[in-house]
Protein backbone atom coordinates (compact mmCIF):
# COMPACT_ATOMS: atom_id res chain seq x y z
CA UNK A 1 -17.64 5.81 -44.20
CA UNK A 2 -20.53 6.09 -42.29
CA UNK A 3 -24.17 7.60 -42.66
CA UNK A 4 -23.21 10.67 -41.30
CA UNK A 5 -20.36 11.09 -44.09
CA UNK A 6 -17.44 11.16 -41.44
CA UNK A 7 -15.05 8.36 -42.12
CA UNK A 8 -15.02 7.61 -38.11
CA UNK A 9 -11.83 5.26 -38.10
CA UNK A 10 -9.95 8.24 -39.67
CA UNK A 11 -11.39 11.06 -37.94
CA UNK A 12 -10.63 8.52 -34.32
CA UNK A 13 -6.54 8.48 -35.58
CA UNK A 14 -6.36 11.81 -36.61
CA UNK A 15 -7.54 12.64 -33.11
CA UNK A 16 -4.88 10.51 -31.56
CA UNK A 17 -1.78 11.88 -34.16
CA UNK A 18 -3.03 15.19 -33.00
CA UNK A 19 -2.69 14.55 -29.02
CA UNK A 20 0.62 12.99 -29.44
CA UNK A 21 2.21 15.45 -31.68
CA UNK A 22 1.61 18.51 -29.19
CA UNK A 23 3.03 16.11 -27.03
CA UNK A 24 6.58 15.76 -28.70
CA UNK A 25 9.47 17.09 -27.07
CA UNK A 26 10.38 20.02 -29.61
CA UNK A 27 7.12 21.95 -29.60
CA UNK A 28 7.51 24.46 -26.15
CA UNK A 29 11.12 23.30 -25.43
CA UNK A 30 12.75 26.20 -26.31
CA UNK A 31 10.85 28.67 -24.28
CA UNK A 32 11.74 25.88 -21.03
CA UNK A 33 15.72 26.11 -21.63
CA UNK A 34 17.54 28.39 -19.50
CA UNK A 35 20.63 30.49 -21.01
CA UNK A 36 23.91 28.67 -20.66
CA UNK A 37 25.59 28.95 -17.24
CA UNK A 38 29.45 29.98 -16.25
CA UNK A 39 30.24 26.35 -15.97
CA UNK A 40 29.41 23.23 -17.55
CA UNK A 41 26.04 21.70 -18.99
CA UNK A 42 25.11 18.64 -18.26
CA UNK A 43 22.07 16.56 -19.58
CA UNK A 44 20.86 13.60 -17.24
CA UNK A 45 17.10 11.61 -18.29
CA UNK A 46 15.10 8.87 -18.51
CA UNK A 47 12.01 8.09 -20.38
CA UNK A 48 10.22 6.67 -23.32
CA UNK A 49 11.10 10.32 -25.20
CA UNK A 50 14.61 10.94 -23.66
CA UNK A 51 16.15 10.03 -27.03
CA UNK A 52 13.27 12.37 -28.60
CA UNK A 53 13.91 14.63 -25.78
CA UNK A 54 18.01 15.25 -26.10
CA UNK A 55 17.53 15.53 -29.72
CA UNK A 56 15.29 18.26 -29.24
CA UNK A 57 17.48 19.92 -26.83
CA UNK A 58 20.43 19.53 -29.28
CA UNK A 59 19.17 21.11 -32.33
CA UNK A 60 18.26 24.21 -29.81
CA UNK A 61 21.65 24.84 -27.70
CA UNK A 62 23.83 27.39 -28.88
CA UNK A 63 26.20 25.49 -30.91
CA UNK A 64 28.97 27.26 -29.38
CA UNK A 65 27.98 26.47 -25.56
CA UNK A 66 29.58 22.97 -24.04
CA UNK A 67 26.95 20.41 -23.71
CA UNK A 68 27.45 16.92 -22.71
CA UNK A 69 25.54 13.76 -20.42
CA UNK A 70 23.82 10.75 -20.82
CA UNK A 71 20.10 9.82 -21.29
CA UNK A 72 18.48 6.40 -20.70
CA UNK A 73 14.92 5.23 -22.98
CA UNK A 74 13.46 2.34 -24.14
CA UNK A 75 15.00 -0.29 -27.06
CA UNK A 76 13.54 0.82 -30.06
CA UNK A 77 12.22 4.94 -29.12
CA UNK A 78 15.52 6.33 -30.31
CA UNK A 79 14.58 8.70 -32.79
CA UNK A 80 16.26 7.93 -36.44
CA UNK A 81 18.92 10.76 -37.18
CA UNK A 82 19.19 12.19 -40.64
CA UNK A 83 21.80 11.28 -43.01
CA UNK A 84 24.86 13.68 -42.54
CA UNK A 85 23.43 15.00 -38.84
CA UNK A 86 26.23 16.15 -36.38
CA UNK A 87 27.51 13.46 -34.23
CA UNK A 88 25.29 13.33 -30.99
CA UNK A 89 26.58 15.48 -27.64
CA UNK A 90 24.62 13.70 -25.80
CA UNK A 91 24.80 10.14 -25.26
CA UNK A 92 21.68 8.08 -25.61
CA UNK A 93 21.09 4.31 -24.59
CA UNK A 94 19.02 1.99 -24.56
CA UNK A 95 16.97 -0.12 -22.03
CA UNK A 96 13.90 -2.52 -21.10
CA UNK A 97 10.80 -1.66 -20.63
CA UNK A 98 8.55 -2.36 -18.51
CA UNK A 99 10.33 -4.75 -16.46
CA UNK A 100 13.90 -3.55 -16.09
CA UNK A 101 16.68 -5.31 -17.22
CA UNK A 102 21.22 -4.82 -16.61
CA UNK A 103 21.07 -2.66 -19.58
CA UNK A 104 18.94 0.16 -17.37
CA UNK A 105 21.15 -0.74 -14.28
CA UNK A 106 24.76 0.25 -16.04
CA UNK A 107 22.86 3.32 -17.45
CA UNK A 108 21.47 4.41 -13.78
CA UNK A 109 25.16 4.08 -12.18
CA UNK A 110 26.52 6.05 -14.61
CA UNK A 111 23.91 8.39 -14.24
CA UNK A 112 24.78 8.92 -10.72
CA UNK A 113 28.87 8.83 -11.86
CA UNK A 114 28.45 12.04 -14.02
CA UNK A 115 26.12 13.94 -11.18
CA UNK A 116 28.95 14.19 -9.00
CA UNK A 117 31.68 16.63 -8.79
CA UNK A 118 29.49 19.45 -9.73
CA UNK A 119 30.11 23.05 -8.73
CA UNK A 120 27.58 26.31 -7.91
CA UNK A 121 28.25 27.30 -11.29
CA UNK A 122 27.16 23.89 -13.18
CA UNK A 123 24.26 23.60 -15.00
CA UNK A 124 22.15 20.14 -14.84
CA UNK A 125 19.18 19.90 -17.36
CA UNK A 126 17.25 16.75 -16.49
CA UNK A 127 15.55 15.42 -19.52
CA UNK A 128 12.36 13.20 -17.72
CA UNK A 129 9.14 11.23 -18.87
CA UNK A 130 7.34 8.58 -18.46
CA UNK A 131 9.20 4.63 -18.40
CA UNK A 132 11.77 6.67 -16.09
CA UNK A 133 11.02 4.16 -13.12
CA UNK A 134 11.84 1.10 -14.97
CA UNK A 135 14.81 2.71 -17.09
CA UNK A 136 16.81 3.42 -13.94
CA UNK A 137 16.95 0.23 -12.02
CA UNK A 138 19.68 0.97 -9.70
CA UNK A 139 18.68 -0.88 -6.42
CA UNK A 140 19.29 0.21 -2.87
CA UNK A 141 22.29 -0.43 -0.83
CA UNK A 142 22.33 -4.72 -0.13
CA UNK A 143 19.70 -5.80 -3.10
CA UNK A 144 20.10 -6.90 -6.41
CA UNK A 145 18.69 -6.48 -9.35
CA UNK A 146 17.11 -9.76 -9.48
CA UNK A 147 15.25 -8.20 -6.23
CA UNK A 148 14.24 -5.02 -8.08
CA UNK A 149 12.34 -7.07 -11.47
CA UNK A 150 10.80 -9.68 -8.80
CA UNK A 151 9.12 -6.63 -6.86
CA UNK A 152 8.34 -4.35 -9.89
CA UNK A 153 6.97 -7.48 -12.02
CA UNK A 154 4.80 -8.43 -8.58
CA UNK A 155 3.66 -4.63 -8.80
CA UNK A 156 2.80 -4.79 -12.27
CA UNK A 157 0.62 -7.32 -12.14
CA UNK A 158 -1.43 -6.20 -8.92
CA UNK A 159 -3.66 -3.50 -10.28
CA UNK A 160 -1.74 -0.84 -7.65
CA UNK A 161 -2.05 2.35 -8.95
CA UNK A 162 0.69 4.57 -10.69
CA UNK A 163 1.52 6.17 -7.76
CA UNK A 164 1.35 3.10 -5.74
CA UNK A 165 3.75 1.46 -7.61
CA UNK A 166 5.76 4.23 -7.59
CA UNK A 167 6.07 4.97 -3.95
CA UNK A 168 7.92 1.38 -3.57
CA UNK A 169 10.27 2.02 -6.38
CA UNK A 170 11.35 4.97 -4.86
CA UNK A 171 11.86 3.86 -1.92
CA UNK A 172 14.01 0.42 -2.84
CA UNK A 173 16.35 2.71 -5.26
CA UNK A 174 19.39 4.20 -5.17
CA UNK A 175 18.45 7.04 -8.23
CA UNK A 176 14.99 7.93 -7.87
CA UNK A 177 12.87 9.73 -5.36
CA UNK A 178 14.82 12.95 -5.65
CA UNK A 179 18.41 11.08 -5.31
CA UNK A 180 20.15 11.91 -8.26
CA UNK A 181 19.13 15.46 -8.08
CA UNK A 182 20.92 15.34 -4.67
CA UNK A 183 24.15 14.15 -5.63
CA UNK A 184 23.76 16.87 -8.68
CA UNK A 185 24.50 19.22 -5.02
CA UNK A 186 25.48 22.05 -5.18
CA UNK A 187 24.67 22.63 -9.64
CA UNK A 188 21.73 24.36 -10.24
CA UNK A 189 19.07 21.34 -11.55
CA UNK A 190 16.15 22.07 -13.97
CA UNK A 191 14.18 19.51 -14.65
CA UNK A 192 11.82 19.60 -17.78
CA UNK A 193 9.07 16.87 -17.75
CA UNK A 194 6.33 15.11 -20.29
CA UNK A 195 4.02 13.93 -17.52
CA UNK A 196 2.60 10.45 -17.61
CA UNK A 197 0.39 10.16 -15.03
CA UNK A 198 -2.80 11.19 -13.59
CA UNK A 199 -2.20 14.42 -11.58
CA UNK A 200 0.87 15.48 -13.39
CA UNK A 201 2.81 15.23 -9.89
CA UNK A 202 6.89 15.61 -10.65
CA UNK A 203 7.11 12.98 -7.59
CA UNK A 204 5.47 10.65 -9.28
CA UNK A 205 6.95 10.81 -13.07
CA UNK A 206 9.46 8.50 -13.78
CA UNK A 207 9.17 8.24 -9.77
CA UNK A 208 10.62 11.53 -9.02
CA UNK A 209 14.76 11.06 -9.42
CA UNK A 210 15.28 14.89 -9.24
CA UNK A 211 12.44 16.13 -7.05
CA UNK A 212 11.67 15.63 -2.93
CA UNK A 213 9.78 12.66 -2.16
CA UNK A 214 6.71 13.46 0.42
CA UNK A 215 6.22 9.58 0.16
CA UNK A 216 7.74 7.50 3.24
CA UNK A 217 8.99 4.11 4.11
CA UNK A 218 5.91 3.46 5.67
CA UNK A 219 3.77 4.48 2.61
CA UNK A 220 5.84 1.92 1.48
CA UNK A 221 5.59 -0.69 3.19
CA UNK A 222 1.86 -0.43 3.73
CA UNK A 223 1.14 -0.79 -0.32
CA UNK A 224 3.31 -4.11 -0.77
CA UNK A 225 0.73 -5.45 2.44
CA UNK A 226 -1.85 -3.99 0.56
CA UNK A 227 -1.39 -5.85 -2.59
CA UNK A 228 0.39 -8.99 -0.57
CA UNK A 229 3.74 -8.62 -2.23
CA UNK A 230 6.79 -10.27 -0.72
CA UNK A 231 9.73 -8.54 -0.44
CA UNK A 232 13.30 -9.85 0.24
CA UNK A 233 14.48 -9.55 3.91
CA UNK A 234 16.84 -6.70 3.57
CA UNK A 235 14.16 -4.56 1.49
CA UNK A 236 11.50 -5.34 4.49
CA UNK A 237 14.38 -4.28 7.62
CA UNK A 238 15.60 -1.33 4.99
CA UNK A 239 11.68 0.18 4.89
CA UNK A 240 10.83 -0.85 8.71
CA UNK A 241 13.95 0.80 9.63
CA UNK A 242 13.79 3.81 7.51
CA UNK A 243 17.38 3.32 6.47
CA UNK A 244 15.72 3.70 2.91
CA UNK A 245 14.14 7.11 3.12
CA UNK A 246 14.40 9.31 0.30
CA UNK A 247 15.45 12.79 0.87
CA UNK A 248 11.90 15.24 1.56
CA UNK A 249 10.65 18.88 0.83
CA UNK A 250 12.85 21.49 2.35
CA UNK A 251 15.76 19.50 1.55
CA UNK A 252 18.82 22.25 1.17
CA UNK A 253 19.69 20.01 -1.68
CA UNK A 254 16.88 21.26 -3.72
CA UNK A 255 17.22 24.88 -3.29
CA UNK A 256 17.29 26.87 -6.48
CA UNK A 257 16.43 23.95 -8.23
CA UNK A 258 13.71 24.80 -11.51
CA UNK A 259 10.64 22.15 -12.25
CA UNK A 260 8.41 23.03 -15.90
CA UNK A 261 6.09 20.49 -16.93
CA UNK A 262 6.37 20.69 -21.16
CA UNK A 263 3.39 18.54 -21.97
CA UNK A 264 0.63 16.61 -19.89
CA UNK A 265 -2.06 14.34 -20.95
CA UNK A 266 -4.49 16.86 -20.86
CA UNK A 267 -2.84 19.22 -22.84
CA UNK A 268 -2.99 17.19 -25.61
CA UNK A 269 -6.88 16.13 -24.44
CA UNK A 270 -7.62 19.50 -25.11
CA UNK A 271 -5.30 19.93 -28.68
CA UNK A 272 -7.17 16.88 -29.87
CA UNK A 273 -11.14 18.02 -28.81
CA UNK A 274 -9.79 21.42 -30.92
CA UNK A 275 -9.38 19.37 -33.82
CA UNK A 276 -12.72 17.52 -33.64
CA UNK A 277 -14.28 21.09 -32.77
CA UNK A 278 -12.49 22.15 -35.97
CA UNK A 279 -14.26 19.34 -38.03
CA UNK A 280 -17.70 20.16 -36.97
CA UNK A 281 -18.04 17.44 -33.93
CA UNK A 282 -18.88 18.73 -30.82
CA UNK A 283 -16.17 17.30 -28.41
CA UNK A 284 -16.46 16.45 -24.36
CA UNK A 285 -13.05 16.04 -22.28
CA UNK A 286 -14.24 13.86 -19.50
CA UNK A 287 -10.91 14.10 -17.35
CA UNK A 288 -7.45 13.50 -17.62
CA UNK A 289 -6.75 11.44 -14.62
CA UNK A 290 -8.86 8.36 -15.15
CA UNK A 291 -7.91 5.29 -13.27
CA UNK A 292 -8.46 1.73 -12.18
CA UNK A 293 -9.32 -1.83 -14.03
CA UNK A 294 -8.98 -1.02 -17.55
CA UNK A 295 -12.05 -3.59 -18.54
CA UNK A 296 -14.48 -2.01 -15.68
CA UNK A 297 -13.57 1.70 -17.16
CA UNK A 298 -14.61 0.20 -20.79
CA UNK A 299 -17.72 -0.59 -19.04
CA UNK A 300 -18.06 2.83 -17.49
CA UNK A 301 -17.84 4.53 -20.89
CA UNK A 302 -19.94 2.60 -22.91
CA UNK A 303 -22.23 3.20 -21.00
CA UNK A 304 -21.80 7.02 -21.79
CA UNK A 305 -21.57 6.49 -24.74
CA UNK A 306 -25.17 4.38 -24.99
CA UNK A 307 -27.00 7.09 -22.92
CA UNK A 308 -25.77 9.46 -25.62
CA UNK A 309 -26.38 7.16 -28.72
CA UNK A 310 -30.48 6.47 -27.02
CA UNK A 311 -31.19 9.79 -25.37
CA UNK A 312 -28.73 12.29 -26.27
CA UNK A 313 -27.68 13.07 -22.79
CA UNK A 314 -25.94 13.99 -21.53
CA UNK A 315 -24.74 15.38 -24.41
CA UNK A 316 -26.16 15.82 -28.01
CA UNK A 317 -24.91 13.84 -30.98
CA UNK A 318 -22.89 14.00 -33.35
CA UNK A 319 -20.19 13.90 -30.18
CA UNK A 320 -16.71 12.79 -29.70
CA UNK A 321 -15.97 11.67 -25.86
CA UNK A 322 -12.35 11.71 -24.90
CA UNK A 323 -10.60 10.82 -21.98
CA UNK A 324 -6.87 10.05 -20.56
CA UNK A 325 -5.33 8.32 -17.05
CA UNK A 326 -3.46 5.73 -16.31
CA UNK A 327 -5.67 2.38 -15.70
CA UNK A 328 -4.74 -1.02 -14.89
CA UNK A 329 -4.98 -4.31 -15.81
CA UNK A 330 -4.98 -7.05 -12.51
CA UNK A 331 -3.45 -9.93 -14.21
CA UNK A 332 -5.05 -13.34 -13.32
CA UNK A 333 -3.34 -15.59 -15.45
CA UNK A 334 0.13 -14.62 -17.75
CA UNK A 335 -0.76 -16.38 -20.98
CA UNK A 336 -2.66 -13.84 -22.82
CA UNK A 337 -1.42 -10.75 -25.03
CA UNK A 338 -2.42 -6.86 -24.90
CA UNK A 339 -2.43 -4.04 -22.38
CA UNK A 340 -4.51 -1.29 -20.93
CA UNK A 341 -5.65 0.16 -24.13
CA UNK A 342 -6.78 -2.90 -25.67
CA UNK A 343 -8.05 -4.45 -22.77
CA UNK A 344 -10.35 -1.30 -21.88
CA UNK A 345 -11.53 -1.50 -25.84
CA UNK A 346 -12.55 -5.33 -25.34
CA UNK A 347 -14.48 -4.56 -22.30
CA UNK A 348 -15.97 -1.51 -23.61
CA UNK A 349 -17.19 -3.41 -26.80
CA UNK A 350 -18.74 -6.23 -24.69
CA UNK A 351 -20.60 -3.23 -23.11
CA UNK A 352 -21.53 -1.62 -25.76
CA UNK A 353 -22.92 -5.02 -27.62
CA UNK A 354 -22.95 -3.33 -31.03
CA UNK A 355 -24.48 0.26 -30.75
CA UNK A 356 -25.14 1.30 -33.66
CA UNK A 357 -22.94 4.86 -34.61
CA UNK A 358 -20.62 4.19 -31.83
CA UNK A 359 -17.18 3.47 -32.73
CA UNK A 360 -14.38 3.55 -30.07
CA UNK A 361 -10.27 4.32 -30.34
CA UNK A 362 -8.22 3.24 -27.36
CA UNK A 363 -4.49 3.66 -27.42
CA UNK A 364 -0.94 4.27 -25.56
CA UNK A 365 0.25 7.55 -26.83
CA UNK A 366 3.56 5.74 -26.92
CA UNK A 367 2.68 3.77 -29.38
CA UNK A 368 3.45 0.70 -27.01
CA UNK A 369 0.96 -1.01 -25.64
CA UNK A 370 2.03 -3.19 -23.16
CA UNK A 371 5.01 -5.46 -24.16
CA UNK A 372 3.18 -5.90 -28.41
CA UNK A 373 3.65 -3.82 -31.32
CA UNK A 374 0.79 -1.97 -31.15
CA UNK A 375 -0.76 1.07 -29.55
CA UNK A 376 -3.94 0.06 -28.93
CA UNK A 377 -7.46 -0.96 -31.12
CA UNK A 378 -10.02 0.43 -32.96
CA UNK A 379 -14.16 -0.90 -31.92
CA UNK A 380 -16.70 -0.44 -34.42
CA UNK A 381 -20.20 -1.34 -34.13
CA UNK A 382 -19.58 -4.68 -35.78
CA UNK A 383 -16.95 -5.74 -33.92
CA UNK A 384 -19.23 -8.39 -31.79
CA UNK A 385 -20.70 -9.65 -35.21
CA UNK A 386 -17.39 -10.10 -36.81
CA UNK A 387 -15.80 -11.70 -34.05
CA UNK A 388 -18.58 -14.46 -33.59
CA UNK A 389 -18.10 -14.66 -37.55
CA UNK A 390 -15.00 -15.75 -36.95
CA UNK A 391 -15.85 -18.27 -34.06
CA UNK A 392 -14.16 -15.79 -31.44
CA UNK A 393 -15.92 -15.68 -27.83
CA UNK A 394 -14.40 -12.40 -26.72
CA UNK A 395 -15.50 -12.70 -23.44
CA UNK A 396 -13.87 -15.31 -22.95
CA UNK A 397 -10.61 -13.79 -24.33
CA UNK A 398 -10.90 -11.09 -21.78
CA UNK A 399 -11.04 -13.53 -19.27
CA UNK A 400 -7.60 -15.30 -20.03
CA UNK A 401 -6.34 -11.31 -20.63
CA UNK A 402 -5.98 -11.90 -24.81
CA UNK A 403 -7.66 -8.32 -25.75
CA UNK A 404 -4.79 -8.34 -28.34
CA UNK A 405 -5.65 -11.60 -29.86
CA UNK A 406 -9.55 -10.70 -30.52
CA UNK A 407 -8.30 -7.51 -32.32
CA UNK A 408 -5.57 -8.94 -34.37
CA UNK A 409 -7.93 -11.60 -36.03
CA UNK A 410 -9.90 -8.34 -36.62
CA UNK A 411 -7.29 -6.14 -37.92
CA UNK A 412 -8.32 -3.20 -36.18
CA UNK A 413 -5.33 -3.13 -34.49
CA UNK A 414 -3.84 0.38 -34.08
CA UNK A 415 -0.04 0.47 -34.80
CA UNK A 416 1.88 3.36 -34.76
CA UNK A 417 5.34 2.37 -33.84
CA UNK A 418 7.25 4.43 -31.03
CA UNK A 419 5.94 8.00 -30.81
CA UNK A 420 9.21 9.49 -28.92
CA UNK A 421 6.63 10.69 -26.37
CA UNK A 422 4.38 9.60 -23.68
CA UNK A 423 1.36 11.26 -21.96
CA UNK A 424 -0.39 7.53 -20.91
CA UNK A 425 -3.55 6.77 -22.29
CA UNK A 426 -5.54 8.08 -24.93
CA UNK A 427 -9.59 6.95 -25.52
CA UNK A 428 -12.10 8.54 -28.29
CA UNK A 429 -15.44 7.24 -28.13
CA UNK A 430 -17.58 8.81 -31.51
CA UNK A 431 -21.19 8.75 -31.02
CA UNK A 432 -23.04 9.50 -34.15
């Protein structure tokens, strides 16, 4: 509890629970759904809340209307069924996460399998979100999958943006980048999406498998220079040739074809600065498309969150500062533990260096982040103090990329388990 009377770890959480749960798959579904066509129904997806996603669409579907498919998510975001619950019409599996793995492969082929045959009078409801780009591994025509984890673990750990990274999956896959909703030719396709990423563009989610790609080869070809990422031979001749281009706006393929966005990250932004509003703190969405080295945008918000604390400006306290994106973390070495969320809390604690009445709530709305347990970690204004307590340098710590470390031996750890959503990251900074 703190002077003000506002227990600020639970007010930071309920904050979070709020943004994630307008984010869940049931709340605005039905309202996205068209009516059942002449012919068949058929679900296709990927994403960290597919399983959430087709369970959703389930319990909605006229009971009496055929409904079958196949969606693809992460190991362990199935959501549990209740005893005595129908038997599934839609089949959901299981994959890795982020780096892809056989598992996501068999699931991508057999994605494509089921999307062709389709007639004029087929209906194809494509269930996406984000994880979609490393759930549906299926690599282009002459490389492997080996070639695919090399290149996407490379990516990963080069601080390329979201879309960055996305532009080469695309473009060394057989499913994504509007491909599968091409062989879904001639169905009607409607995709519904939970956006991930900053922007909220449908190429970019889950790297696009069901919309045009305005991305090229090129694009391509100039981010893996960019970042210095070697490629196998017949990836490098495929993009310098253009024999893997994805198929582009104005594509005949895509005509007819229905795109609704049913949650974004600032959306739920806005859903959780209601709630605070609600409570009597003033709340401040900064922006919902926040990117780049998650340690250097902990920096960049405590010091916000100082020039509020000292001066009130630029705004007045009692305030809650929230913000969303996707940032990245530029690994250096391998051996440490944590992700984004943690490793923008670490860096914005060694910024803040204990302000007092500033306590700070970074987390994956996920509840994954990175490859741990957790979502993300909670900074009070004795985190510095406790830490040294304990003999902990977390400076050091940053440095070797062990964010998670410093805030297990803290237990402020934030763990949620899987939400059965995703809209990327979520930070609360409470200035009182």
């Amino acid at each position: 509890m703190t002077d003000s009377g506002l227990n600020a770890p639970e007010f930071l959480r309920s904050l979070y629970d709020e943004a994630v749960r307008h984010a869940l798959p049931s709340v605005g579904l039905a309202k996205a759904l068209p009516p059942p066509p002449r012919g068949r129904t058929l679900v296709l997806g990927a994403g960290k809340a597919g399983g959430a996603m087709a369970e959703a669409l389930e319990a909605i579907w006229p009971a009496d209307a055929p409904l079958s498919g196949l969606v693809v998510t992460r190991y362990g975001h199935v959501p549990p069924r209740p005893a005595g619950a129908a038997p599934r019409r839609v089949e959901v599996v299981e994959a890795a996460h982020p780096v892809p793995d056989a598992a996501g492969e068999r699931a991508a082929r057999r994605l494509m399998d089921l999307a062709a045959g389709l007639t004029a009078d087929d209906l194809v409801l494509c269930l996406i979100s984000g994880g979609g780009s490393a759930l549906l591994p299926l690599p282009a025509p002459g490389l492997t999958l080996a070639d695919v984890q090399a290149v996407n673990r490379a990516l990963l750990a080069s601080g390329a943006s979201i879309d960055e990274m996305n532009c080469v999956r695309k473009h060394l896959s057989g499913i994504q980048g509007g491909r599968l909703a091409a062989r879904c030719a001639p169905a009607r396709v409607v995709t519904l999406l939970i956006s991930d990423v900053p922007g909220d563009d449908p190429a970019v989610i889950a790297s696009g498998p069901t919309v045009p790609d305005p991305t090229t080869c090129d694009d391509a070809l100039r981010i893996l220079e960019r970042y210095a990422i070697e490629l196998p031979a017949v990836a490098r001749e495929g993009l310098r040739s253009g024999a893997f281009e994805t198929p582009k706006p104005g594509d005949a393929r895509f005509e007819g074809h229905r795109v609704t966005m049913m949650a974004t990250p600032l959306q739920s932004l806005e859903a959780a600065a209601a709630l605070a509003r609600r409570q009597g703190v003033a709340a401040h969405v900064l922006s919902d498309e926040i990117e780049g080295e998650s340690r250097e945008v902990g920096k960049v918000h405590a010091a916000l969150a100082r020039a509020v604390a000292r001066r009130g400006s630029p705004f007045a306290r009692p305030c809650v500062i929230l913000s969303g994106g996707e940032t990245t973390v530029t690994l250096t070495r391998a051996d440490g533990r944590g992700g984004r969320a943690t490793e923008f809390a670490l860096g914005c604690a060694l910024a803040l260096q204990g302000e007092p009445g500033v306590w700070v709530l970074s987390a994956d709305t996920d509840g994954i982040d990175g490859v741990q347990s957790h979502a993300g970690a909670l900074v009070r204004p004795d985190t510095l103090a406790r830490a040294a307590a304990q003999g902990i340098r977390p400076a050091e710590w940053l440095a070797r990329h062990d964010s998670y470390g410093v805030f297990e031996a803290l237990d402020d750890l934030v763990v949620t388990g899987p939400t059965f959503t995703n809209v990327n990251d979520f930070r609360a900074l409470l200035v009182l």
